[in-house]
N, C-alpha and C. Protein backbone atom coordinates (compact mmCIF):
# COMPACT_ATOMS: atom_id res chain seq x y z
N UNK A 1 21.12 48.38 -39.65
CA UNK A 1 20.36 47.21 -39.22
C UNK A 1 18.90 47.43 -39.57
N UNK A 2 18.59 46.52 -40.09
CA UNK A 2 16.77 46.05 -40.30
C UNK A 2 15.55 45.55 -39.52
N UNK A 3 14.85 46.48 -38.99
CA UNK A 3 13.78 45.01 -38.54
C UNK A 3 12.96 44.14 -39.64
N UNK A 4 13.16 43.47 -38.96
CA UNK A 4 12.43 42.42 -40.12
C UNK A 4 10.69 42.54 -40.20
N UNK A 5 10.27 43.41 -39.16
CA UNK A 5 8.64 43.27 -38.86
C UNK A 5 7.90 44.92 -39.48
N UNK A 6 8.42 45.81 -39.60
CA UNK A 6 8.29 47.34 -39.88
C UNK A 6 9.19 47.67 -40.88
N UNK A 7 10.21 46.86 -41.31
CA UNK A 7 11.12 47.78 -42.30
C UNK A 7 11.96 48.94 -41.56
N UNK A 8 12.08 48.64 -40.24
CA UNK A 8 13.01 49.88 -39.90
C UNK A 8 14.44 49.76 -40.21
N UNK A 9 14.69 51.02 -40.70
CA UNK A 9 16.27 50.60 -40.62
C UNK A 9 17.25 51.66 -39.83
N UNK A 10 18.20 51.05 -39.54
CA UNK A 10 19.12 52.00 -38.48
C UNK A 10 20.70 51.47 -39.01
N UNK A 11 21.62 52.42 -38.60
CA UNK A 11 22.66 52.41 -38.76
C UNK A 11 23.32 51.62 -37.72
N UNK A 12 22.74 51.86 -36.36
CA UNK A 12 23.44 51.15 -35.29
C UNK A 12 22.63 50.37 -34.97
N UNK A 13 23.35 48.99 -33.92
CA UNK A 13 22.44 47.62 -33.70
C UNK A 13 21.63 47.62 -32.76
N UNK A 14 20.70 47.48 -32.89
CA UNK A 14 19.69 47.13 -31.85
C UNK A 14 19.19 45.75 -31.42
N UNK A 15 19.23 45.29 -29.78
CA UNK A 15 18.01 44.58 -29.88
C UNK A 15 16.59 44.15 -29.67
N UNK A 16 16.02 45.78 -29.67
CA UNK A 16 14.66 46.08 -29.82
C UNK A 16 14.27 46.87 -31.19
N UNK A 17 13.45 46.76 -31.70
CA UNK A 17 12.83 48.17 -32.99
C UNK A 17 12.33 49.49 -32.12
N UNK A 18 12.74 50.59 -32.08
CA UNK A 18 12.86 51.74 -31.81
C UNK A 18 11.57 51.84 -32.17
N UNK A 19 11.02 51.23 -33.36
CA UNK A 19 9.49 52.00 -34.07
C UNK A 19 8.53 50.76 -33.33
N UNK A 20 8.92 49.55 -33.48
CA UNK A 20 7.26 48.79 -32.95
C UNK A 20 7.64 48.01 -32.04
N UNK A 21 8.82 48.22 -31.78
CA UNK A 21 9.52 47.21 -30.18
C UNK A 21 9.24 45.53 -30.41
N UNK A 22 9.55 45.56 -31.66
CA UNK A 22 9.81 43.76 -32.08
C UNK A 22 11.24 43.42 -31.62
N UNK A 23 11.05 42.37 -31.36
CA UNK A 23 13.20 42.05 -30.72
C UNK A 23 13.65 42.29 -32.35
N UNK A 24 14.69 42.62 -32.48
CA UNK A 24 15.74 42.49 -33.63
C UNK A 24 16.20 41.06 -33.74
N UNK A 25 16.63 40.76 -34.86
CA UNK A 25 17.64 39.50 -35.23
C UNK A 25 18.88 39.74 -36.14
N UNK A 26 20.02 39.33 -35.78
CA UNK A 26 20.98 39.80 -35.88
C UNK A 26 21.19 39.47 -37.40
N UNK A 27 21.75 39.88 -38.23
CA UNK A 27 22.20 39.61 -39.71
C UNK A 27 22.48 37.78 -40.11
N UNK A 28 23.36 37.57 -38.95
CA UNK A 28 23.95 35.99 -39.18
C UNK A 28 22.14 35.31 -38.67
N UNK A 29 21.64 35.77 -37.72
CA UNK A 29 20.15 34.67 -37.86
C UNK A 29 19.70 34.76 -39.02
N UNK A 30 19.22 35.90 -40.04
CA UNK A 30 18.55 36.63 -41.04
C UNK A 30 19.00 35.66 -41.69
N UNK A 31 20.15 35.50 -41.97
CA UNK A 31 21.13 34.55 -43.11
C UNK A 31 20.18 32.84 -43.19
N UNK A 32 20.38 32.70 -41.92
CA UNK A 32 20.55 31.08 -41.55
C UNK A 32 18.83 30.80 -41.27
N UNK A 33 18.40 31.83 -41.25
CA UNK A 33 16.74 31.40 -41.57
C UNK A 33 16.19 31.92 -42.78
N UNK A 34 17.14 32.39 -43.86
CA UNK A 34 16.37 32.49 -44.70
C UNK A 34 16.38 31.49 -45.78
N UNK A 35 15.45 30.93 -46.34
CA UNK A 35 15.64 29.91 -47.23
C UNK A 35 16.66 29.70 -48.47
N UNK A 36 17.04 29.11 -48.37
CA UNK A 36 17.99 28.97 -49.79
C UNK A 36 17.40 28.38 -50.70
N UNK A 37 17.66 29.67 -51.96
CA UNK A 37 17.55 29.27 -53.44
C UNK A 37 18.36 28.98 -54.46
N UNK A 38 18.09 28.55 -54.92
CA UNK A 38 19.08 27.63 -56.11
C UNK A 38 20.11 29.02 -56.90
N UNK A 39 19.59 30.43 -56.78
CA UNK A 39 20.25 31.39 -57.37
C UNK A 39 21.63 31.44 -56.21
N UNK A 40 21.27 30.99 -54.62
CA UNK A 40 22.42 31.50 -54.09
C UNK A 40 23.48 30.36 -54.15
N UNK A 41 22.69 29.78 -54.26
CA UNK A 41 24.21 28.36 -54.74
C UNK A 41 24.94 28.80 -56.17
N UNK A 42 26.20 27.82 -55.50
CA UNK A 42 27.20 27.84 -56.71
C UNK A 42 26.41 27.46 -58.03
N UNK A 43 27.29 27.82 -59.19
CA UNK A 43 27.03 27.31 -60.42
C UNK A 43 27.09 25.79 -60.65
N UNK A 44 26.49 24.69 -60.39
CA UNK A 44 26.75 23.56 -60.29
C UNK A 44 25.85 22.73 -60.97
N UNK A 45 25.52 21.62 -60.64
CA UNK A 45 24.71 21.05 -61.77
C UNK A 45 23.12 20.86 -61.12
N UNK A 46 21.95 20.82 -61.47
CA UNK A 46 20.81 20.98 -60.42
C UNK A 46 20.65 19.35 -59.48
N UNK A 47 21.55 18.31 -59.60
CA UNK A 47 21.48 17.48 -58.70
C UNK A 47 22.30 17.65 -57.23
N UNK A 48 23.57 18.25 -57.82
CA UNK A 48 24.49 18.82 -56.49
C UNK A 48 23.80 19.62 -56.26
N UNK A 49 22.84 20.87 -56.53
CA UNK A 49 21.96 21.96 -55.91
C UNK A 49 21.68 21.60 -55.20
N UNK A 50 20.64 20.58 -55.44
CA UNK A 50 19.35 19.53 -54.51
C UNK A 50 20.08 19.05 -53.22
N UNK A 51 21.19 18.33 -53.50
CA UNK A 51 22.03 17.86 -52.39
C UNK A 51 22.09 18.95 -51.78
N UNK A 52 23.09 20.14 -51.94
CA UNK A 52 23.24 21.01 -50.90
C UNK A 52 21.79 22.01 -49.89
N UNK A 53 21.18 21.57 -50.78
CA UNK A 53 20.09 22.68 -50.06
C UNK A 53 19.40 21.38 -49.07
N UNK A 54 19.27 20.06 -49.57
CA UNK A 54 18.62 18.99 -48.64
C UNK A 54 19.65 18.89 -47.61
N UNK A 55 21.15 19.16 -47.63
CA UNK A 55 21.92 19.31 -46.65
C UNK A 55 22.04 20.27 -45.61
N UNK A 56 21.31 21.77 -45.99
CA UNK A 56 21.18 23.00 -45.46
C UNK A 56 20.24 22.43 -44.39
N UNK A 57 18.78 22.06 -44.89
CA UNK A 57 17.39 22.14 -44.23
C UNK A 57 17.97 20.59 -43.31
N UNK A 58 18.60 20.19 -43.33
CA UNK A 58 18.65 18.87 -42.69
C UNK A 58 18.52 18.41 -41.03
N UNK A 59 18.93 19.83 -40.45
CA UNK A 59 18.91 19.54 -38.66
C UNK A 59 17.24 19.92 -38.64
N UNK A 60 16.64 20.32 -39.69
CA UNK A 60 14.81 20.67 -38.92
C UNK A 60 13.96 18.95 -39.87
N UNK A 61 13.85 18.53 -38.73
CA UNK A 61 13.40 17.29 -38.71
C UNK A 61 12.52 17.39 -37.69
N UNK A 62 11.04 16.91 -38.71
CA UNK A 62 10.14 16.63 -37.51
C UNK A 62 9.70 15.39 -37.61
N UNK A 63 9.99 14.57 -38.38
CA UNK A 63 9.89 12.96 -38.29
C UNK A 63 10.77 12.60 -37.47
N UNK A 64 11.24 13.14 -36.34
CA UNK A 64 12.22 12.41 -35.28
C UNK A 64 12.04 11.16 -34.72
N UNK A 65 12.22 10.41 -34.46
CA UNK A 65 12.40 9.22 -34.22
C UNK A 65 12.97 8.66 -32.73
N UNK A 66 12.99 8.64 -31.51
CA UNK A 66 13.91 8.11 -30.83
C UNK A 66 13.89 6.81 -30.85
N UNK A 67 13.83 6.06 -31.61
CA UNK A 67 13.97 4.65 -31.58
C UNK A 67 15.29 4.25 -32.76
N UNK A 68 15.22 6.09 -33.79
CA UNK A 68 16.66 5.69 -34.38
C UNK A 68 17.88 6.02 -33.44
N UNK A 69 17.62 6.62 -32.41
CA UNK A 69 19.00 7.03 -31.52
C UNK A 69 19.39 5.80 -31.11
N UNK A 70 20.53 5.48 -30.53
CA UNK A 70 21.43 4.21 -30.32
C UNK A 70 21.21 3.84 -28.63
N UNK A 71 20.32 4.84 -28.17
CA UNK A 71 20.18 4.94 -26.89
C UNK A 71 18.66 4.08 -26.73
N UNK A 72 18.05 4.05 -27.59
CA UNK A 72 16.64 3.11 -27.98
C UNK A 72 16.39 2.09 -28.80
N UNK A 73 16.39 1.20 -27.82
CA UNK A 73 16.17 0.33 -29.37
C UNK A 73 15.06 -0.30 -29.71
N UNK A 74 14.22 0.18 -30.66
CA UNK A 74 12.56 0.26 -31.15
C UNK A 74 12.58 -1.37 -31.80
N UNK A 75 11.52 -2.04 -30.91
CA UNK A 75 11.30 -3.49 -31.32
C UNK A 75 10.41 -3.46 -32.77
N UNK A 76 11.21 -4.52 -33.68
CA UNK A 76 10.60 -4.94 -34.80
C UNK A 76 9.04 -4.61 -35.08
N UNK A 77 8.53 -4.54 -35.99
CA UNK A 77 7.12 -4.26 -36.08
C UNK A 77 6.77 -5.32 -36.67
N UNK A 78 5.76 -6.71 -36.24
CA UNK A 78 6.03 -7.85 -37.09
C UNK A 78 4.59 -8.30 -37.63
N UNK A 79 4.40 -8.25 -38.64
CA UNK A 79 3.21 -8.14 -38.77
C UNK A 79 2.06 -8.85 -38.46
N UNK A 80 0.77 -8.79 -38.55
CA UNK A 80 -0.17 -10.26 -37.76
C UNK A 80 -0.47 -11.28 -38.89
N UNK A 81 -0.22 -11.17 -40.31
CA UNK A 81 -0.01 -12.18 -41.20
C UNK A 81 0.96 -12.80 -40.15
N UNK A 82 2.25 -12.93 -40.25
CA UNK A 82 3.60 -13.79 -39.66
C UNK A 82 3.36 -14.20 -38.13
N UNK A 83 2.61 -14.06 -37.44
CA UNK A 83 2.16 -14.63 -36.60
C UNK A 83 1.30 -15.83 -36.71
N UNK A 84 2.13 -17.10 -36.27
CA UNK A 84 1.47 -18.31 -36.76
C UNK A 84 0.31 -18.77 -35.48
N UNK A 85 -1.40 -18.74 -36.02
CA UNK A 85 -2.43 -19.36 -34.91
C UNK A 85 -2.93 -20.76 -36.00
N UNK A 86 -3.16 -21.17 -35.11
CA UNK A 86 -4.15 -22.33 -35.29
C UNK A 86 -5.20 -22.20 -36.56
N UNK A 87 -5.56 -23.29 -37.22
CA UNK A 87 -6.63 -22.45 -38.37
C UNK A 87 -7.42 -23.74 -37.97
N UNK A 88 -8.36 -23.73 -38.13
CA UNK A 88 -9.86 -24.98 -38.31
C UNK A 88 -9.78 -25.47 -39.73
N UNK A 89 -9.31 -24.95 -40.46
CA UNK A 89 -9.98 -25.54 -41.71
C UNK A 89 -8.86 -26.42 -42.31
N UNK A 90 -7.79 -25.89 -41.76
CA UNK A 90 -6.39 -27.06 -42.54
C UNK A 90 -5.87 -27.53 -41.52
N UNK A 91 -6.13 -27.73 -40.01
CA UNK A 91 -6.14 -28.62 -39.07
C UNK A 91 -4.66 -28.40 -38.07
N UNK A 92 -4.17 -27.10 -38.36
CA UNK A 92 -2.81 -26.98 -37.63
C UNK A 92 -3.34 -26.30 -36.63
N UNK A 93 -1.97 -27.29 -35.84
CA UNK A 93 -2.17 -26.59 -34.72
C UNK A 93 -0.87 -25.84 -34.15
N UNK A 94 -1.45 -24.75 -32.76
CA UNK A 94 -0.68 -23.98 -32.21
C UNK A 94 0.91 -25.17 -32.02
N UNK A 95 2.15 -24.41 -31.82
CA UNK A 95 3.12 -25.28 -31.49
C UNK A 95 3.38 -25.59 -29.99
N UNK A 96 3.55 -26.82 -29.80
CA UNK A 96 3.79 -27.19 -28.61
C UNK A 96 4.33 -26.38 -27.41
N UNK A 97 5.61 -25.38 -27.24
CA UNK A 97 5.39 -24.00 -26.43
C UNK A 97 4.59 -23.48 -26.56
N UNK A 98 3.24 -22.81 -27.48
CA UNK A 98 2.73 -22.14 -26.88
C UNK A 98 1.28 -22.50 -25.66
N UNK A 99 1.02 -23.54 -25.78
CA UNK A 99 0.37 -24.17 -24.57
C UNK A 99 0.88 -24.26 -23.39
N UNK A 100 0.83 -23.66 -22.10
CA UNK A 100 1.26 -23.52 -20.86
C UNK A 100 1.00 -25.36 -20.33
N UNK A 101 1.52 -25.04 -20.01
CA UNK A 101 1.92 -26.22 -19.26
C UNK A 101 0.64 -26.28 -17.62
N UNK A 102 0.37 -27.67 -17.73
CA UNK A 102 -0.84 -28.11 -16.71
C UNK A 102 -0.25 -27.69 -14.99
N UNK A 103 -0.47 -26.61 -14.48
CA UNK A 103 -0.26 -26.52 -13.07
C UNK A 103 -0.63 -27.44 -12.13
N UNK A 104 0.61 -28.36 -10.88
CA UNK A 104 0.31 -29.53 -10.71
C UNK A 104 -1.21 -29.46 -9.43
N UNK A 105 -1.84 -30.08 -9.18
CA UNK A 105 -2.53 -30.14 -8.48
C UNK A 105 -2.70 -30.44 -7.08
N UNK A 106 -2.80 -30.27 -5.82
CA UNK A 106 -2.16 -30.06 -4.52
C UNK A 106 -3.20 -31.16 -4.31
N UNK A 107 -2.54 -31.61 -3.27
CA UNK A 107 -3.59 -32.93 -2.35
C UNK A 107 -4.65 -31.88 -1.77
N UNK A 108 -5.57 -32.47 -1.36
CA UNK A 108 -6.66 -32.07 -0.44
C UNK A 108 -6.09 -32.10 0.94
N UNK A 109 -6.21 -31.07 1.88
CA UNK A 109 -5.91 -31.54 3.19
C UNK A 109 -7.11 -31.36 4.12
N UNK A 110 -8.42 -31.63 3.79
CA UNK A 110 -8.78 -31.45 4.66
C UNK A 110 -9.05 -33.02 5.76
N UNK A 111 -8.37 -34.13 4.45
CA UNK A 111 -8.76 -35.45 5.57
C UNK A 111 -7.96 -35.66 6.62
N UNK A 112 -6.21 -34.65 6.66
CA UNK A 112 -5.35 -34.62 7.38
C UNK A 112 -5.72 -34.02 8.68
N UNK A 113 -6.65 -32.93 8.26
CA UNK A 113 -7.01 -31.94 9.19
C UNK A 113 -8.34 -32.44 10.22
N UNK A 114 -8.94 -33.19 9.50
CA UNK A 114 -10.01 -33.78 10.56
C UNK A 114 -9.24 -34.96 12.00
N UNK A 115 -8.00 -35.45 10.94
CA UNK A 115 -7.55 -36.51 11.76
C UNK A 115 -6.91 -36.28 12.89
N UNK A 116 -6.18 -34.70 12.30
CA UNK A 116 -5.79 -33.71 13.89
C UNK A 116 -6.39 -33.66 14.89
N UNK A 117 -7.40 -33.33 14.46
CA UNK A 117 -8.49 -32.89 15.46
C UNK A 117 -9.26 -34.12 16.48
N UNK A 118 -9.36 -35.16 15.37
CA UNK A 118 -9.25 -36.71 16.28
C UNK A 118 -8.40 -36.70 17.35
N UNK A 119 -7.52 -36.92 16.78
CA UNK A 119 -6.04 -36.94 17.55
C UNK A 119 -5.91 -36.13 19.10
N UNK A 120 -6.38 -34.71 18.84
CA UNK A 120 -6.35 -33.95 19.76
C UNK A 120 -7.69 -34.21 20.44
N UNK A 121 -8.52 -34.60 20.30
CA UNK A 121 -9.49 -34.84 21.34
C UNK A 121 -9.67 -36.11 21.71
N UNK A 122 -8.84 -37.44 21.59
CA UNK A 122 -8.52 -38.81 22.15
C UNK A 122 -7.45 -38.57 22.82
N UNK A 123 -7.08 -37.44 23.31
CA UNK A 123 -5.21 -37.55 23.91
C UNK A 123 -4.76 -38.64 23.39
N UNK A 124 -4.91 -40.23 23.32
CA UNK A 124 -3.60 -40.54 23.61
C UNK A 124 -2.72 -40.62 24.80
N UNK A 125 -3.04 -40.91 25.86
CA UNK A 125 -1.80 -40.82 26.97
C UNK A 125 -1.19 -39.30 26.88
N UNK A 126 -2.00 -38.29 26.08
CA UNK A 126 -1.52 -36.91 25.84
C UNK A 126 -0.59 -36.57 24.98
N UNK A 127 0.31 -37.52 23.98
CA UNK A 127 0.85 -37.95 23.13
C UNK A 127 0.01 -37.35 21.94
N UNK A 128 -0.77 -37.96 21.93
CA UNK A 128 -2.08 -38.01 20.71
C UNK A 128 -2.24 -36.38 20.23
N UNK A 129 -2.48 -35.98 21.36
CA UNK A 129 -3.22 -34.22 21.37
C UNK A 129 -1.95 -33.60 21.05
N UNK A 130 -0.38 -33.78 21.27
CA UNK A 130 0.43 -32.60 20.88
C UNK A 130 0.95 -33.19 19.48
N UNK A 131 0.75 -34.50 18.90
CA UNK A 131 1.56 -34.78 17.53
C UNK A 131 -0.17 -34.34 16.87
N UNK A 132 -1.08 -34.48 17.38
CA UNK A 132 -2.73 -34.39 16.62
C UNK A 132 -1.99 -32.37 15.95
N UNK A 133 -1.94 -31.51 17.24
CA UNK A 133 -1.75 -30.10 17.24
C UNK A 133 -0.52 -29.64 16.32
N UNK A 134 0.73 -30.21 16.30
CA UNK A 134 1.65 -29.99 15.44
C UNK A 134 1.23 -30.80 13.76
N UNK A 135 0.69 -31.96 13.51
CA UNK A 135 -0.10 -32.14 12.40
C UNK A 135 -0.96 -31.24 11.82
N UNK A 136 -1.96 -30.29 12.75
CA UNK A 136 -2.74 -29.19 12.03
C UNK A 136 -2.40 -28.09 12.09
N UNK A 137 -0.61 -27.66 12.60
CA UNK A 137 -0.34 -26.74 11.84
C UNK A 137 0.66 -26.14 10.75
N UNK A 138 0.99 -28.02 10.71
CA UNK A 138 1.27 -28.61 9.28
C UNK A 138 0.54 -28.25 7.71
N UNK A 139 -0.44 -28.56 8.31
CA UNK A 139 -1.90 -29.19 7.34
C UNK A 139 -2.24 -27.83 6.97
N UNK A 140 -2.26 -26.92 8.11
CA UNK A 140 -2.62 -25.42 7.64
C UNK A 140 -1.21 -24.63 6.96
N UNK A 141 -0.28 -24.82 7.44
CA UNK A 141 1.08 -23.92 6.53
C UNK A 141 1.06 -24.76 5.85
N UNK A 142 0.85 -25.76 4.71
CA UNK A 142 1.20 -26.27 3.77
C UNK A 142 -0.22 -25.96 2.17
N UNK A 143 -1.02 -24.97 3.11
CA UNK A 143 -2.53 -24.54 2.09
C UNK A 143 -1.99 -23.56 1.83
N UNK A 144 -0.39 -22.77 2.18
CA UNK A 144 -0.25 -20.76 2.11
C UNK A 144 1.24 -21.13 1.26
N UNK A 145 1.60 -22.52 1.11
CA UNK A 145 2.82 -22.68 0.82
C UNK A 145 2.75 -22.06 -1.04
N UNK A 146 3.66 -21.11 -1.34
CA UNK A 146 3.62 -20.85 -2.71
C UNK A 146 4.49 -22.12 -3.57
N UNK A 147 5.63 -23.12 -2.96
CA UNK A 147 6.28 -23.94 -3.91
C UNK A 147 5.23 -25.15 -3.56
N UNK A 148 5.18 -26.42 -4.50
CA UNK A 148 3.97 -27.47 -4.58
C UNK A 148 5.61 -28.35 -3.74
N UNK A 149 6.72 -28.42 -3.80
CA UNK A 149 7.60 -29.18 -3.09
C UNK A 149 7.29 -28.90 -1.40
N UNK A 150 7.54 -27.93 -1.19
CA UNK A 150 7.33 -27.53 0.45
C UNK A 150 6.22 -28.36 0.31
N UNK A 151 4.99 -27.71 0.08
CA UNK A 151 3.53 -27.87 0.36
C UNK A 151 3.30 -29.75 0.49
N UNK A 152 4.03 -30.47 -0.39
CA UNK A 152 4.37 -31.75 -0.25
C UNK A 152 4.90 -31.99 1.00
N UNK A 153 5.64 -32.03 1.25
CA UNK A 153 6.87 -32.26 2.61
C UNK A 153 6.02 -31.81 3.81
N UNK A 154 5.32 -30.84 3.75
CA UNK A 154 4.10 -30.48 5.09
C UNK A 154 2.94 -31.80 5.03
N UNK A 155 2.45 -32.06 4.14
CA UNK A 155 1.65 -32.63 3.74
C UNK A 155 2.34 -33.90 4.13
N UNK A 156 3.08 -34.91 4.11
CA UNK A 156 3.98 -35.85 4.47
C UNK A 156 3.99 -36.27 5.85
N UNK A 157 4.31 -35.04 6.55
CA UNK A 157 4.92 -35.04 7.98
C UNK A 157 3.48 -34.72 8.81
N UNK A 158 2.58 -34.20 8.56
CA UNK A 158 0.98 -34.39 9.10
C UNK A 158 0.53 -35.38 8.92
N UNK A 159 0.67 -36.21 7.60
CA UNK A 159 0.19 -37.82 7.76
C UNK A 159 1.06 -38.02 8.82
N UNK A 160 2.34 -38.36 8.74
CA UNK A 160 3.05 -38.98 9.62
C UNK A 160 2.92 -38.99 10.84
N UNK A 161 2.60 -37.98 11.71
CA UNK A 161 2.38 -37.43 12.63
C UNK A 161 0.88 -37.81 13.20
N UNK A 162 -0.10 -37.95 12.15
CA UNK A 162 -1.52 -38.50 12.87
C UNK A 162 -1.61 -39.92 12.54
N UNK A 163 -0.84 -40.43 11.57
CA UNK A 163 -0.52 -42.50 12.29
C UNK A 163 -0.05 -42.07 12.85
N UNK A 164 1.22 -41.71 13.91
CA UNK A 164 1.42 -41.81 15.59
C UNK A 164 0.83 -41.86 16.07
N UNK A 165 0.13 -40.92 16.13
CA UNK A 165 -0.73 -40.13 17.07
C UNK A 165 -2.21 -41.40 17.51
N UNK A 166 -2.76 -41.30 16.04
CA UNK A 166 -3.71 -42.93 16.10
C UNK A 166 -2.75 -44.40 16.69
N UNK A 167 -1.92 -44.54 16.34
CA UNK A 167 -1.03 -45.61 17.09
C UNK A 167 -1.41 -45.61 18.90
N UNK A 168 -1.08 -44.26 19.43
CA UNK A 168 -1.05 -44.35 20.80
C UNK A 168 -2.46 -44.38 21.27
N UNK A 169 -3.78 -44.17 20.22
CA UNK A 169 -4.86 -43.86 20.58
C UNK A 169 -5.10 -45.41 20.61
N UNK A 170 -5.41 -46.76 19.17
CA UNK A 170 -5.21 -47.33 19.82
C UNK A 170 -4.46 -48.28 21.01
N UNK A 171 -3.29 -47.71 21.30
CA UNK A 171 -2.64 -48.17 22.59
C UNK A 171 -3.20 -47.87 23.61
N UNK A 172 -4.30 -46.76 23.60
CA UNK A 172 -4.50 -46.27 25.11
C UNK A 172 -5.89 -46.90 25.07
N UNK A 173 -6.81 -47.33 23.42
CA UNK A 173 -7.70 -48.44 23.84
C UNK A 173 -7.76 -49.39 24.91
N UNK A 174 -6.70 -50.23 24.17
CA UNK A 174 -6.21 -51.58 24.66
C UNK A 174 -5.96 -51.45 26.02
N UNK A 175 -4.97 -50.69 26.70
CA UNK A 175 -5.19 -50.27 28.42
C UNK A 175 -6.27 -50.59 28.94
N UNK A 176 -7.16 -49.18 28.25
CA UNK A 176 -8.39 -49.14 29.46
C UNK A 176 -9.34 -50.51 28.95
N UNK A 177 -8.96 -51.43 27.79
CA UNK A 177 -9.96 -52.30 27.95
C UNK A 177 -9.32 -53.51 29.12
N UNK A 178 -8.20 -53.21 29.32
CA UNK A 178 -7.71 -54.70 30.11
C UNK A 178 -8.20 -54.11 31.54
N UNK A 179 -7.99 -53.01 31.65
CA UNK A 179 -8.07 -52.38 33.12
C UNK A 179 -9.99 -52.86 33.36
N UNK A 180 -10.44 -52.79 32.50
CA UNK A 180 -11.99 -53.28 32.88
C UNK A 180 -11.75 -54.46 32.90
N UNK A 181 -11.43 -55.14 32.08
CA UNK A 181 -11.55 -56.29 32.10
C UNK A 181 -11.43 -56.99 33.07
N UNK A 182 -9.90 -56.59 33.71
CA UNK A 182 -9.55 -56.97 35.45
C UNK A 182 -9.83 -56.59 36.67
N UNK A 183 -10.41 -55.24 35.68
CA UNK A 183 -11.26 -55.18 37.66
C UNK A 183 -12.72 -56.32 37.42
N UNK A 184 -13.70 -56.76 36.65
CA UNK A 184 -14.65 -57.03 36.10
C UNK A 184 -14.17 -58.90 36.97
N UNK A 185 -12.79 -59.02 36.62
CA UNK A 185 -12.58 -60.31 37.18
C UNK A 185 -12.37 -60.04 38.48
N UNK A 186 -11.47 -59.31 38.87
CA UNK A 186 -11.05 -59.16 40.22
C UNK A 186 -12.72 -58.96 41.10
N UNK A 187 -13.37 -58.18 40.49
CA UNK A 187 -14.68 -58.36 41.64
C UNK A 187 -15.58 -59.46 41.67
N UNK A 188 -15.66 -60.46 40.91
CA UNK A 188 -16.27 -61.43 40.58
C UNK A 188 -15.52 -62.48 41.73
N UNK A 189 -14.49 -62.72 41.57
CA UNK A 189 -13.52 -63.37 42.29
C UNK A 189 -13.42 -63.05 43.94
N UNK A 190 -14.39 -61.69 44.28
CA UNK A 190 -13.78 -61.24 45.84
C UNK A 190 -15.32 -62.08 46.55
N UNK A 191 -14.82 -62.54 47.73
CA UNK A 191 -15.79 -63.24 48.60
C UNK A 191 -17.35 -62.26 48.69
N UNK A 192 -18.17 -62.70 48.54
CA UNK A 192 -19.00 -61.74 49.01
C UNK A 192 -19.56 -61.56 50.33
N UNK A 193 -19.81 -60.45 50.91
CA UNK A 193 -20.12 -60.11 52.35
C UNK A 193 -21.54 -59.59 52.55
N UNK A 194 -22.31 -60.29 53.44
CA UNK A 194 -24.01 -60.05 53.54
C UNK A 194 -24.03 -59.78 55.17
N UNK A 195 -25.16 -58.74 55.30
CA UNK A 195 -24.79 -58.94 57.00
C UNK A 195 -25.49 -59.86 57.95
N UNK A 196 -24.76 -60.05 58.76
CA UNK A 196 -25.47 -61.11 59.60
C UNK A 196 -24.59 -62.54 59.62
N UNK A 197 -23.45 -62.48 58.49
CA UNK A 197 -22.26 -63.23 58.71
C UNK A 197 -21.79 -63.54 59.47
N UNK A 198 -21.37 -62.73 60.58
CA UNK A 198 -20.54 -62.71 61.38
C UNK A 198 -20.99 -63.60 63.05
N UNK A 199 -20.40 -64.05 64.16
CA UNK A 199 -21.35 -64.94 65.06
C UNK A 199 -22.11 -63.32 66.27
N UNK A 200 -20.54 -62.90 66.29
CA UNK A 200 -20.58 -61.42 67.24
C UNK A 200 -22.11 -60.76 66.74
N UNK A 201 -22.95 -60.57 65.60
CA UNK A 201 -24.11 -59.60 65.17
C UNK A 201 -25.20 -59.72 65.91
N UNK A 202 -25.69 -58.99 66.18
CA UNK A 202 -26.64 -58.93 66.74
C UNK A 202 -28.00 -58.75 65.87
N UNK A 203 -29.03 -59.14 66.31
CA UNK A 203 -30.06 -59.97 65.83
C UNK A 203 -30.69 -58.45 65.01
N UNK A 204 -31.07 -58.33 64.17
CA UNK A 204 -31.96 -57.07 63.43
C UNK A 204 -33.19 -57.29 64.04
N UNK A 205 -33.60 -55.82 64.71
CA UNK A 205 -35.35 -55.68 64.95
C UNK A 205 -34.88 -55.53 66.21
């Protein structure tokens, strides 16, 4: 046996060098790392050479690739010519997908939200103040709503809810204006009383 690093040689195998303590490599590594030359190939023609020796060196690949393994699959490389934009000067334009589409636009709520608050501070016969209170927290879960359908349907049922609500407010107008109104008659209408009316009084002073 040989080391390959000192030239030692020995009869029996080692796998250290006795002389400079390099590991040994066994005959069959020696073989399979040493390069092949066209003298150790068969007699053949120098294109089959080429083949066999490009067949030898073939597992040391350092252009590896994992996008050629079947386990990856490496997206197209496409170039920015073939990518079609818009140009100014010959008047094309982008294609209709690639413009996003107009995100729809949500009502305003804050005129819903003032009307709550109406609502809740006219009671209403007290009516007013709990459809006014369930309207603004309508009006508010329908500003956190992520779908524009929900956020609609909240938005719906808070109007709805403060016409009621104004309905009973003016209803509870109309009350207290008759209730004045009739006491306003009713005291007009009552006899009036001065003292000294009566025959029983006795004289003042």
């Amino acid at each position: 046996m040989r080391c390959e690093k000192c030239a030692y040689r020995s009869e029996d195998a080692f796998k250290f060098c006795p002389e400079c303590g390099a590991p040994a490599t066994s005959q069959a590594d020696a073989d399979e790392n040493r390069p092949v030359s066209t003298s150790d190939l068969p007699d053949h023609d120098p294109a089959e050479q080429q083949r066999l020796q490009s067949e030898r060196i073939a597992y040391v690949r350092h252009d590896y690739d994992p996008g050629r393994d079947g386990r990856f699959q490496a997206s197209p490389h496409v170039p920015p010519s073939a990518i079609a934009t818009p140009s100014l000067e010959t008047g094309t334009a982008a294609p209709p997908y690639a413009a996003a589409a107009p995100a729809m636009q949500r009502k305003s709520t804050t005129g819903i939200i003032v009307l709550s608050i109406v609502n809740m501070l006219c009671c209403g016969f007290g009516i007013s103040s709990i459809l006014g209170l369930i309207a603004l927290i309508f009006a508010i879960m329908s500003s956190s709503e992520t779908l524009d359908s929900e956020a609609e349907t909240k938005i719906r049922w808070a109007r709805n809810l403060n016409i009621i609500g104004l309905a009973f407010i003016v209803l509870q107008l109309l009350v207290l204006i008759l209730i004045f109104v009739g006491s306003l008659l009713v005291y007009r209408g009552a006899p009036s009383f001065n003292p000294g009316s009566f025959p029983r009084d006795f004289p003042l002073g």
